[in-house]
N, C-alpha and C. Protein backbone atom coordinates (compact mmCIF):
# COMPACT_ATOMS: atom_id res chain seq x y z
N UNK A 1 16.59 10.26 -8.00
CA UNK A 1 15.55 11.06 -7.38
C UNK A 1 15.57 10.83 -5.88
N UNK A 2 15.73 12.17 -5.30
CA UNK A 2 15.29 11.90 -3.37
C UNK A 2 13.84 11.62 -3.46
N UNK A 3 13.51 11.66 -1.86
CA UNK A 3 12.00 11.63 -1.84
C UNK A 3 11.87 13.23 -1.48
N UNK A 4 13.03 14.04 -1.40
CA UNK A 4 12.57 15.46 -1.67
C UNK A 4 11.88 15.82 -2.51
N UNK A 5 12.50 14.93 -3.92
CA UNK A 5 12.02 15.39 -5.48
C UNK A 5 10.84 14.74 -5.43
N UNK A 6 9.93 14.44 -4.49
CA UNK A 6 8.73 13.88 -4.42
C UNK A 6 7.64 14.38 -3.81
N UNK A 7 6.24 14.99 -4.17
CA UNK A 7 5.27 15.55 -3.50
C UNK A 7 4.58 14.56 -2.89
N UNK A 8 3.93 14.47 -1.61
CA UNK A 8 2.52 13.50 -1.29
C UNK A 8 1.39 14.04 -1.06
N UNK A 9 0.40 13.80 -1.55
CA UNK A 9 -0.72 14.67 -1.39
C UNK A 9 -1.79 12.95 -1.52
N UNK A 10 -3.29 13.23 -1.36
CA UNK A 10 -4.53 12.28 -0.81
C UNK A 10 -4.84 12.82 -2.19
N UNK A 11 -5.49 11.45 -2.95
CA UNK A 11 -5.73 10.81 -4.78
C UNK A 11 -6.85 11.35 -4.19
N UNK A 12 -7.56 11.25 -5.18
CA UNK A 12 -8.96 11.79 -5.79
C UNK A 12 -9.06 11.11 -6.96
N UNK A 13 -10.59 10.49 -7.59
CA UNK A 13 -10.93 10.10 -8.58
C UNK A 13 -10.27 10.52 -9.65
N UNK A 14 -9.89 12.19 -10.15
CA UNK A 14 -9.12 12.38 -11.39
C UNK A 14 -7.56 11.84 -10.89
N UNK A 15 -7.16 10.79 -9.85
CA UNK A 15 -5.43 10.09 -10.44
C UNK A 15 -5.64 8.66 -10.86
N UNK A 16 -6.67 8.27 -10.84
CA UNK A 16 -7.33 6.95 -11.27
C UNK A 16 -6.12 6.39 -12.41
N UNK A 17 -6.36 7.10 -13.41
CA UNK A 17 -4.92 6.98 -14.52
C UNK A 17 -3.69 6.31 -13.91
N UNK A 18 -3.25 7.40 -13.27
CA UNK A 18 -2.11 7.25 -12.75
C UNK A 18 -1.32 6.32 -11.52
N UNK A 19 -2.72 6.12 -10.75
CA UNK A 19 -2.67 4.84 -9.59
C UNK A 19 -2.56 3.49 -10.68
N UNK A 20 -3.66 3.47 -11.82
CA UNK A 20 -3.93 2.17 -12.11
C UNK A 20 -2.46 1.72 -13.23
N UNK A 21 -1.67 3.09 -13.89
CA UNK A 21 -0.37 2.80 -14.73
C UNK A 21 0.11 1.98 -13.59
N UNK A 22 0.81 2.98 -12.19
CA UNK A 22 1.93 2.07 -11.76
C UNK A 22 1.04 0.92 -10.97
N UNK A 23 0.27 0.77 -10.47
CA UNK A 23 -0.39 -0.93 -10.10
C UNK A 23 -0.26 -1.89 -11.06
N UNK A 24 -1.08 -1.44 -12.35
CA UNK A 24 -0.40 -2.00 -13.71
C UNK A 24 0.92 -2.57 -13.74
N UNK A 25 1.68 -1.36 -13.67
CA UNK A 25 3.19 -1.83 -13.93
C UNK A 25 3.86 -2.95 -13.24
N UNK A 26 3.14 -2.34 -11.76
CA UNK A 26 3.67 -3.84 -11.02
C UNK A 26 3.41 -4.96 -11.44
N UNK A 27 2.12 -5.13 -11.56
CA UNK A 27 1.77 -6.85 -11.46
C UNK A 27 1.65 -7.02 -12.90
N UNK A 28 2.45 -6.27 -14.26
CA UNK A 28 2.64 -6.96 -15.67
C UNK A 28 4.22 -6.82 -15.34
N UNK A 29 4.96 -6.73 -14.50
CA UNK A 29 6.40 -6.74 -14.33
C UNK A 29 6.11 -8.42 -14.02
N UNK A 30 5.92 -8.92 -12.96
CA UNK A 30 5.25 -10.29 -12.68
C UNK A 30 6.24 -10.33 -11.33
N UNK A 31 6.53 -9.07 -10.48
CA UNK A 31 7.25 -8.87 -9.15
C UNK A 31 6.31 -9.69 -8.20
N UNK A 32 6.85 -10.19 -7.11
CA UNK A 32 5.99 -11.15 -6.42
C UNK A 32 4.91 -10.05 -5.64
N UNK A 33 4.49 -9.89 -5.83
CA UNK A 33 3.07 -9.03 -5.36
C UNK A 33 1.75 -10.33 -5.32
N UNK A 34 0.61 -9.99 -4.46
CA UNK A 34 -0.34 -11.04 -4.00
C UNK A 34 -1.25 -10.29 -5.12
N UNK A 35 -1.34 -9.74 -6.15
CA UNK A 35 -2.44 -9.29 -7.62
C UNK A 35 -1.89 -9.64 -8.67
N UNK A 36 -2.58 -10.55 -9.46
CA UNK A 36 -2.08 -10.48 -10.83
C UNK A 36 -3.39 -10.50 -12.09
N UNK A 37 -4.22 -9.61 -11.68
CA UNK A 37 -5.30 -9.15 -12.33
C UNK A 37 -4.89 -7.67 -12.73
N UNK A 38 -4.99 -7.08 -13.94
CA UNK A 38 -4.74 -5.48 -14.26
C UNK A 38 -5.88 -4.96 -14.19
N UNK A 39 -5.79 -3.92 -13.51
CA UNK A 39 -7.27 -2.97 -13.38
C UNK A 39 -7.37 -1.66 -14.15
N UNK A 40 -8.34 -1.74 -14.84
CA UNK A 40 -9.10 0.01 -15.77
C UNK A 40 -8.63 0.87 -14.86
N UNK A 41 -8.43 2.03 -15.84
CA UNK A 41 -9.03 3.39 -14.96
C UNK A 41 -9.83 3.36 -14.60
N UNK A 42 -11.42 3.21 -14.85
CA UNK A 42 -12.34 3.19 -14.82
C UNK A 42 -12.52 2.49 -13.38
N UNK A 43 -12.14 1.13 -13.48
CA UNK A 43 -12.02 0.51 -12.12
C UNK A 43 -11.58 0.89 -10.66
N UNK A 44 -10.26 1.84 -10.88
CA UNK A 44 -9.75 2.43 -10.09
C UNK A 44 -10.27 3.80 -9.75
N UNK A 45 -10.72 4.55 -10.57
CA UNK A 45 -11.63 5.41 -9.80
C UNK A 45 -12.92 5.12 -9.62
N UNK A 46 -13.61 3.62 -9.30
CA UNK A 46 -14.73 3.46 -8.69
C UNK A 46 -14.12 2.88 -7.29
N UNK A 47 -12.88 2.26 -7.02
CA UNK A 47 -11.95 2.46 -5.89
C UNK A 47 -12.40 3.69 -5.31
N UNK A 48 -11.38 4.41 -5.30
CA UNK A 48 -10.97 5.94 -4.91
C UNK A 48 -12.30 6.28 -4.89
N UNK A 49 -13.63 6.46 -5.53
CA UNK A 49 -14.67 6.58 -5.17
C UNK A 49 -15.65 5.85 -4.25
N UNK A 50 -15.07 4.81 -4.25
CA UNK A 50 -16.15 3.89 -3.00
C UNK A 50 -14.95 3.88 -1.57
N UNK A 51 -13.98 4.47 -1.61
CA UNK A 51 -13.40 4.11 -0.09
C UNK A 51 -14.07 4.15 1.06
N UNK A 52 -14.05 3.52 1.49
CA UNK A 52 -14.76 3.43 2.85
C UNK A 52 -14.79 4.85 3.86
N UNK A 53 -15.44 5.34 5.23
CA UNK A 53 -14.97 6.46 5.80
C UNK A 53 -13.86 6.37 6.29
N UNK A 54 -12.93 6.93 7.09
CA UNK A 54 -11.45 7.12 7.33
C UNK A 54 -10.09 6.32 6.28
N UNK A 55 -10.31 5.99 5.77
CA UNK A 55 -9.71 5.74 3.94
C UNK A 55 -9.43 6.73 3.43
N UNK A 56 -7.91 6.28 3.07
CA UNK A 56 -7.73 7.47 2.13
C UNK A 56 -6.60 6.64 1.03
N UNK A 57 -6.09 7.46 -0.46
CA UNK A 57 -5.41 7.08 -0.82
C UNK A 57 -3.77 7.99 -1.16
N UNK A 58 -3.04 7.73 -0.56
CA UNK A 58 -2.11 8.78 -0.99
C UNK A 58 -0.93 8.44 -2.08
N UNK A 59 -0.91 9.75 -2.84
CA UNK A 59 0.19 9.26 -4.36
C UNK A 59 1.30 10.16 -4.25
N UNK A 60 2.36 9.79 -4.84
CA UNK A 60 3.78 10.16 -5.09
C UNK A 60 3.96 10.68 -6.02
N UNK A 61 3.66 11.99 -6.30
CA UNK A 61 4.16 12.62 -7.46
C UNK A 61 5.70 13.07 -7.95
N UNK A 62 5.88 12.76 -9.32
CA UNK A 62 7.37 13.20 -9.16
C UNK A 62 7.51 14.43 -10.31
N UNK A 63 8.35 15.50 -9.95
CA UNK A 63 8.28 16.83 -11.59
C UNK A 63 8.49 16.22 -12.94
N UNK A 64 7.66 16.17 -13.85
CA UNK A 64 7.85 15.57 -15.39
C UNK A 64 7.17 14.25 -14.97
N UNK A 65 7.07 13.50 -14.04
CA UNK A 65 6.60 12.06 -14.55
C UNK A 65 5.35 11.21 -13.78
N UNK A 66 4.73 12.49 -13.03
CA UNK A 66 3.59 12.48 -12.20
C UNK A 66 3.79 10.65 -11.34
N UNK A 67 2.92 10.59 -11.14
CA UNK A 67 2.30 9.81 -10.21
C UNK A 67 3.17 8.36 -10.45
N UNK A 68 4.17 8.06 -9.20
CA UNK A 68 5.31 7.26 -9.13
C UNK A 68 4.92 6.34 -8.05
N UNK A 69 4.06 6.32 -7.39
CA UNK A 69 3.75 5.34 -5.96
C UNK A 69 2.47 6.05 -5.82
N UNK A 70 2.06 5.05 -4.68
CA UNK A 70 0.77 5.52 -4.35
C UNK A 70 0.68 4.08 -3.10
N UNK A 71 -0.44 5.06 -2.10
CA UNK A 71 -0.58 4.16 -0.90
C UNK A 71 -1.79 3.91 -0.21
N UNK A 72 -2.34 2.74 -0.26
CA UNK A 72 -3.69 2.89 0.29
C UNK A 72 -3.41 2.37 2.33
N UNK A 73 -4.42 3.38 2.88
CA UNK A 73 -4.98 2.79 4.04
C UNK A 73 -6.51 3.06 3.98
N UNK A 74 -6.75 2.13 4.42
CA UNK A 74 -8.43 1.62 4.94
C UNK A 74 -8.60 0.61 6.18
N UNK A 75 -9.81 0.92 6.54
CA UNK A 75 -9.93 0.16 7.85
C UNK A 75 -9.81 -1.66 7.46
N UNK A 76 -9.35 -1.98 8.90
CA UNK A 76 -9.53 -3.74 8.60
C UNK A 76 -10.59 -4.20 8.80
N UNK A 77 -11.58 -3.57 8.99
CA UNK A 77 -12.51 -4.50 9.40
C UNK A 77 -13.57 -3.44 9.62
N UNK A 78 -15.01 -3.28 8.32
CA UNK A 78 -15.06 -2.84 8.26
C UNK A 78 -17.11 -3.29 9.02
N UNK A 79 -17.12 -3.88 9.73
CA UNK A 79 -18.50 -4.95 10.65
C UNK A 79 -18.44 -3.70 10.98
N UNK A 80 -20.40 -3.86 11.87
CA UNK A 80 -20.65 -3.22 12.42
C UNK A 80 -19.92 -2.78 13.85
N UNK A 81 -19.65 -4.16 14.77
CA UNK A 81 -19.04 -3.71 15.31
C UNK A 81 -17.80 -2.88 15.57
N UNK A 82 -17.23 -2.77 16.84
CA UNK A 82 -15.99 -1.47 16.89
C UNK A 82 -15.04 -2.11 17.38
N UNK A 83 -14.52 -3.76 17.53
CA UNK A 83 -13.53 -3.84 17.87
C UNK A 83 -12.42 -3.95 17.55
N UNK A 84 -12.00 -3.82 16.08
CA UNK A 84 -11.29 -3.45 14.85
C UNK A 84 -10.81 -1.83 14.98
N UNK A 85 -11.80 -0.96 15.47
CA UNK A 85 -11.58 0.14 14.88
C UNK A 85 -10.49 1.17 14.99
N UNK A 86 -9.13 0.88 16.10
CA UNK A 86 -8.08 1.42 15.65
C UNK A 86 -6.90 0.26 14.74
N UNK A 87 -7.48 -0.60 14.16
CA UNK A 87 -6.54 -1.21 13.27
C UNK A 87 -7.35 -0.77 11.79
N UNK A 88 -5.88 -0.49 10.87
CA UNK A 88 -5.98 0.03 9.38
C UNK A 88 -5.37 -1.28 8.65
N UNK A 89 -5.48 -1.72 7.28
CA UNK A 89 -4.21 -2.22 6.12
C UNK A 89 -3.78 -1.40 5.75
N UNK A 90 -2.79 -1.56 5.34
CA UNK A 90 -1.81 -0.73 4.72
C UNK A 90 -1.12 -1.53 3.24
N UNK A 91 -1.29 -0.54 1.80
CA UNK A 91 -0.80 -1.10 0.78
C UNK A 91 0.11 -0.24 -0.20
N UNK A 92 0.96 -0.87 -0.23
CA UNK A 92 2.14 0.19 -1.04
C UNK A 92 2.13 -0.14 -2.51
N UNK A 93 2.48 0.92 -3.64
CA UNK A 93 2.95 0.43 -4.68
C UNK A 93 4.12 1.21 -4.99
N UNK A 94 4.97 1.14 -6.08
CA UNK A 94 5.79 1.84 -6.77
C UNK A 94 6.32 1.60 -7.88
N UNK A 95 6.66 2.36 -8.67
CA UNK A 95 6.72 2.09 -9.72
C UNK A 95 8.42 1.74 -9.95
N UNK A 96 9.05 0.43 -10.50
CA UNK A 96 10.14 -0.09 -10.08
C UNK A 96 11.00 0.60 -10.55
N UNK A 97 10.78 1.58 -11.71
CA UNK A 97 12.14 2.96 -11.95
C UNK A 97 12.35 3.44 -10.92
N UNK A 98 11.64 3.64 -9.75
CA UNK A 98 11.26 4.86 -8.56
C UNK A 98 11.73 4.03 -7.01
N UNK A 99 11.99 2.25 -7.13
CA UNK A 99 11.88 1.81 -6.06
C UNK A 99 13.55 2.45 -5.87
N UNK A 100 13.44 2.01 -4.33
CA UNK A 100 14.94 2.33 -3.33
C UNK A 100 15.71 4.23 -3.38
N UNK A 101 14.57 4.85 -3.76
CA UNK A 101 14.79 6.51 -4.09
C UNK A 101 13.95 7.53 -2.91
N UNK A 102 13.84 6.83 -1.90
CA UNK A 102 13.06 6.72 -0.76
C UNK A 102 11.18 7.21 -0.99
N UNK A 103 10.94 6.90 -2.32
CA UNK A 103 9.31 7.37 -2.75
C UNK A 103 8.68 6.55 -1.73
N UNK A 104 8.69 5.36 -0.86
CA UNK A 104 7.83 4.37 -0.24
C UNK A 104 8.07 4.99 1.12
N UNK A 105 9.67 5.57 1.52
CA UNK A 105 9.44 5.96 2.84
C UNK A 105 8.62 7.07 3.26
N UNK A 106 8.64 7.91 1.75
CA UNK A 106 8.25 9.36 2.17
C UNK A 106 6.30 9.22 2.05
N UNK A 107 6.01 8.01 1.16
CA UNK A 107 4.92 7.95 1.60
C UNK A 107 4.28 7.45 2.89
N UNK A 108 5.32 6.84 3.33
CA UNK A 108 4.74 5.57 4.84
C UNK A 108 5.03 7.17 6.01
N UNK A 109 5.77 8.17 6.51
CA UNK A 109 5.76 8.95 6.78
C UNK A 109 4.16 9.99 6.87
N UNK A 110 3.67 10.51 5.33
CA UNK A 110 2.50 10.80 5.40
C UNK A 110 1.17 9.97 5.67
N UNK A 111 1.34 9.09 5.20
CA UNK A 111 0.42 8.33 5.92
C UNK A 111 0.58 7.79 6.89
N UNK A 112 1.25 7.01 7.83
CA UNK A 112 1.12 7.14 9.50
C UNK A 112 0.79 8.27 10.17
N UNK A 113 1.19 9.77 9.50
CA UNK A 113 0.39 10.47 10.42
C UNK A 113 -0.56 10.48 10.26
N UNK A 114 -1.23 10.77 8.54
CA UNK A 114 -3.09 10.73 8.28
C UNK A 114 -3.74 9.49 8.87
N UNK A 115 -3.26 8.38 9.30
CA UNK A 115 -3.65 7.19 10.04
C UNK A 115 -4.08 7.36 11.82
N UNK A 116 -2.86 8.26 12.48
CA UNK A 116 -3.05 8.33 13.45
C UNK A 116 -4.09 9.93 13.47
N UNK A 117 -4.12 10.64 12.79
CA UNK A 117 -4.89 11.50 12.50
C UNK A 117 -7.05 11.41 12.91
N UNK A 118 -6.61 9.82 11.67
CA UNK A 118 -8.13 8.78 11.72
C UNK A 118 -8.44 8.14 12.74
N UNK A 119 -7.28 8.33 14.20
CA UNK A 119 -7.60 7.02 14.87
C UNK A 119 -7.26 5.58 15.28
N UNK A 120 -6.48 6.23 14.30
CA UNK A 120 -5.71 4.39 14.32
C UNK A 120 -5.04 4.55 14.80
N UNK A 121 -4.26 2.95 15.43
CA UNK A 121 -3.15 3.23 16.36
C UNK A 121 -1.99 1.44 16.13
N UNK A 122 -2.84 1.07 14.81
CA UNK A 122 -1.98 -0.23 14.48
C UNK A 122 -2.32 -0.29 13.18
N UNK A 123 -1.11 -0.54 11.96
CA UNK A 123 -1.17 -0.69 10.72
C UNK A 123 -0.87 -2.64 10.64
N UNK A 124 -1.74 -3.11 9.63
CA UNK A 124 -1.59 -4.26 9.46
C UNK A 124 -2.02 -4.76 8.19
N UNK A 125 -0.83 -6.01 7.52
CA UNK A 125 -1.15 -6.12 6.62
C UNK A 125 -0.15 -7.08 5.81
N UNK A 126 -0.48 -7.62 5.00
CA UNK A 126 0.60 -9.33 4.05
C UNK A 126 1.11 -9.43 2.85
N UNK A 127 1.74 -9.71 2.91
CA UNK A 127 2.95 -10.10 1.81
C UNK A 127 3.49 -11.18 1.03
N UNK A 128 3.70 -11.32 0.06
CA UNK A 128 3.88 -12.80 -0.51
C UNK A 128 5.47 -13.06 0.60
N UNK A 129 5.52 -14.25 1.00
CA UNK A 129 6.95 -14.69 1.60
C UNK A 129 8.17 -14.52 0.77
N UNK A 130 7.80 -14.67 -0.42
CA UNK A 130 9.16 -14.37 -1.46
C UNK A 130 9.47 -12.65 -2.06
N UNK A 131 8.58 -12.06 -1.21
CA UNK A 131 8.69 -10.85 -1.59
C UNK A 131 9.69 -9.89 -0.67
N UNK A 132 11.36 -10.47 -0.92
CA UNK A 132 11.80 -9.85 0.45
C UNK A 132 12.25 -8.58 0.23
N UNK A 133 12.02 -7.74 -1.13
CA UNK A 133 12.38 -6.34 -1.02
C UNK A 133 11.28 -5.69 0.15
N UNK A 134 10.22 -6.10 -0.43
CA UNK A 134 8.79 -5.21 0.29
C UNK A 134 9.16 -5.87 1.78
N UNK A 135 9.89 -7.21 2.14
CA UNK A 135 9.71 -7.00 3.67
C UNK A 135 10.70 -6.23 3.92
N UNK A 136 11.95 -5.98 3.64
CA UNK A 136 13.02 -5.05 4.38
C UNK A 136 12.27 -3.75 4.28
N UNK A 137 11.71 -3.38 3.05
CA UNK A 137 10.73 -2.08 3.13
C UNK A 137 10.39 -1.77 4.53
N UNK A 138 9.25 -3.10 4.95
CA UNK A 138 8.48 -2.86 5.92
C UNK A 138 9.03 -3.02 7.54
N UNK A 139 10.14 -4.48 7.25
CA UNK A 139 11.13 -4.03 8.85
C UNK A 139 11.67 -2.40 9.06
N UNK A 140 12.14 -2.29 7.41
CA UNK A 140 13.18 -1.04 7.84
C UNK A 140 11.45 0.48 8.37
N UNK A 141 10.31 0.16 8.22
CA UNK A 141 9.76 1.38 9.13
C UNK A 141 9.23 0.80 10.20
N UNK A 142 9.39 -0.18 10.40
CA UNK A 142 8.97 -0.69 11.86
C UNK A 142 8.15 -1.80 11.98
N UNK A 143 7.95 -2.47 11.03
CA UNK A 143 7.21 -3.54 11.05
C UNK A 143 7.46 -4.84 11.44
N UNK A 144 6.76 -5.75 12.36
CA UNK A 144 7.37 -6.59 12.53
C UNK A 144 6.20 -7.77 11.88
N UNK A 145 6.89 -9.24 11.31
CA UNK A 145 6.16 -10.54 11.22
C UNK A 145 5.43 -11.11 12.24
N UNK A 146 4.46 -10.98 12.08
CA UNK A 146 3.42 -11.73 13.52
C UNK A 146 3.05 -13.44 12.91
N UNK A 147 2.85 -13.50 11.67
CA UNK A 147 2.72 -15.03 11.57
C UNK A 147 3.02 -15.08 9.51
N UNK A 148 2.59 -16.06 9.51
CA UNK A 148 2.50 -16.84 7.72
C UNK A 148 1.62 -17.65 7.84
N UNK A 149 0.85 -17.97 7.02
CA UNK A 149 0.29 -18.88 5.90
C UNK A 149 0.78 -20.06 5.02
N UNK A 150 1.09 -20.51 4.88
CA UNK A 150 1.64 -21.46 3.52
C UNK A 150 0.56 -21.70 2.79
N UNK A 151 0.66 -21.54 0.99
CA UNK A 151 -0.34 -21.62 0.18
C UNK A 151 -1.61 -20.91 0.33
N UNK A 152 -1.05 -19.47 0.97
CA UNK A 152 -2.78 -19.06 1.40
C UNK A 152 -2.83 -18.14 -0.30
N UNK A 153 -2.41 -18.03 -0.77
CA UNK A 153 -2.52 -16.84 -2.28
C UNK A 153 -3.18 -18.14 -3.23
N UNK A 154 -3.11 -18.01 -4.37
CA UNK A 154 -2.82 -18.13 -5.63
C UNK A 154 -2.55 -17.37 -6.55
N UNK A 155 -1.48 -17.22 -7.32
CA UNK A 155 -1.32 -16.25 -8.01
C UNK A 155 -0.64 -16.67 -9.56
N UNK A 156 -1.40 -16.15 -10.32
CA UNK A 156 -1.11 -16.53 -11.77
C UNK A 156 -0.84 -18.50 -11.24
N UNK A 157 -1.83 -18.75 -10.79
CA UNK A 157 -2.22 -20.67 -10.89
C UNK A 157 -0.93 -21.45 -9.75
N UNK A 158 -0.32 -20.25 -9.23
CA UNK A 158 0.47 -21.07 -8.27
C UNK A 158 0.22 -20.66 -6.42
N UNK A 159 0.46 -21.69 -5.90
CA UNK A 159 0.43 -20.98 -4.21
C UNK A 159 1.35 -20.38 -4.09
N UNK A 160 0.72 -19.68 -3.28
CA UNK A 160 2.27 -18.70 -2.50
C UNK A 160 1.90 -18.42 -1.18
N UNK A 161 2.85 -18.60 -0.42
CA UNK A 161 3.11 -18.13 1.09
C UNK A 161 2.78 -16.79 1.07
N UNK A 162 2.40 -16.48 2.46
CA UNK A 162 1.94 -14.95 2.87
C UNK A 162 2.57 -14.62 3.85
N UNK A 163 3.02 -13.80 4.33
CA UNK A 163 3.41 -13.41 5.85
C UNK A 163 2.47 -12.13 6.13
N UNK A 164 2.32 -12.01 7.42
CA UNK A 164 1.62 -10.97 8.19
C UNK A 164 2.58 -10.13 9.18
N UNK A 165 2.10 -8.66 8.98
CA UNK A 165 2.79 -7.63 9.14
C UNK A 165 2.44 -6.61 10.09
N UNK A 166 2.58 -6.44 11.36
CA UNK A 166 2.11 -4.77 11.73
C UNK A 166 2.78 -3.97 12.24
N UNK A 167 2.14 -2.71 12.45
CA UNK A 167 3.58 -1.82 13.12
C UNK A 167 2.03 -1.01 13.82
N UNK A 168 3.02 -0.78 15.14
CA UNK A 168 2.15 0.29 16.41
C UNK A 168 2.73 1.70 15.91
N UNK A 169 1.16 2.52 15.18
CA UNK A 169 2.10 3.84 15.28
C UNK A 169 2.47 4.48 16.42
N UNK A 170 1.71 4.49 17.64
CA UNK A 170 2.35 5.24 18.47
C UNK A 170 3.65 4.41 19.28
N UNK A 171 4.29 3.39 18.96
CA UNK A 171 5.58 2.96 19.88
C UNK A 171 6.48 2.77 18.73
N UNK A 172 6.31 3.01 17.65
CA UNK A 172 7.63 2.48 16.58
C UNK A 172 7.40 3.43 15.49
């Protein structure tokens, strides 16, 4: 599959299903991802229903096998104050039939623009250290390592390293 053979369009409460299969899928695969709790539908569209304002979620549809990735941005910081307010997180999933078929680039594409769209003007956001598919992911669109953690996770009863991630949409 290209990421031609791929639509992106902004989730709505009825993909709840379909966000929470491939999130599911990830973290019962036991891929180094920082979640290893499985979430309801139910759960996930009280997500997608409580996003914050300038939040959005965008999914990867593919013909015959619907909803293959999906991408959240939301603000970092969501205080009263405003000095946060052009920095977003940024969170990818995919579903591992679908990884390296460019479904993650073609989503990081639509969403940097709906990001800079909102205002933002810096994506940021962490990674388990042993997770080095998702970092070449994130070098290869522009991201660079600003620091780590050691033992900042726990996951399924063990520590894990984190690294920290951002990319300037308007210079990269």
């Amino acid at each position: 599959m290209s990421a031609a053979a791929v639509s992106i369009r902004k989730a709505g409460p009825e993909d709840a299903a379909g966000v929470a299969a491939v999130l599911n899928g990830v973290i019962a695969a036991g891929s180094p991802t920082l979640l290893d709790t499985p979430f309801s539908v139910d759960e996930e569209r009280a997500y997608i229903e409580s996003l914050p304002p300038r939040s959005f979620l965008h999914v990867a549809e593919a013909p015959g096998a619907g909803i293959v990735g999906f991408q959240t941005v939301i603000p970092w910081n969501t205080f009263v104050t405003t000095e946060f307010d052009h920095v977003a997180t940024i969170g990818t999933y995919v579903d591992a039939a679908r990884r390296r078929q460019g479904v993650g680039a073609a989503l990081a594409r639509s969403s940097f623009a709906a990001a800079l769209a909102l205002g933002y003007d810096k994506l940021f956001t962490d990674l388990r250290a042993d997770n080095l598919d998702s970092l070449a992911y994130h070098l290869a669109l522009g991201f660079s390592v600003v620091g780590a953690a050691r033992r900042h996770a726990r996951v399924r009863g063990r520590d894990v390293d984190v690294l920290f991630i951002e990319r300037f949409l308007k210079e990269g």
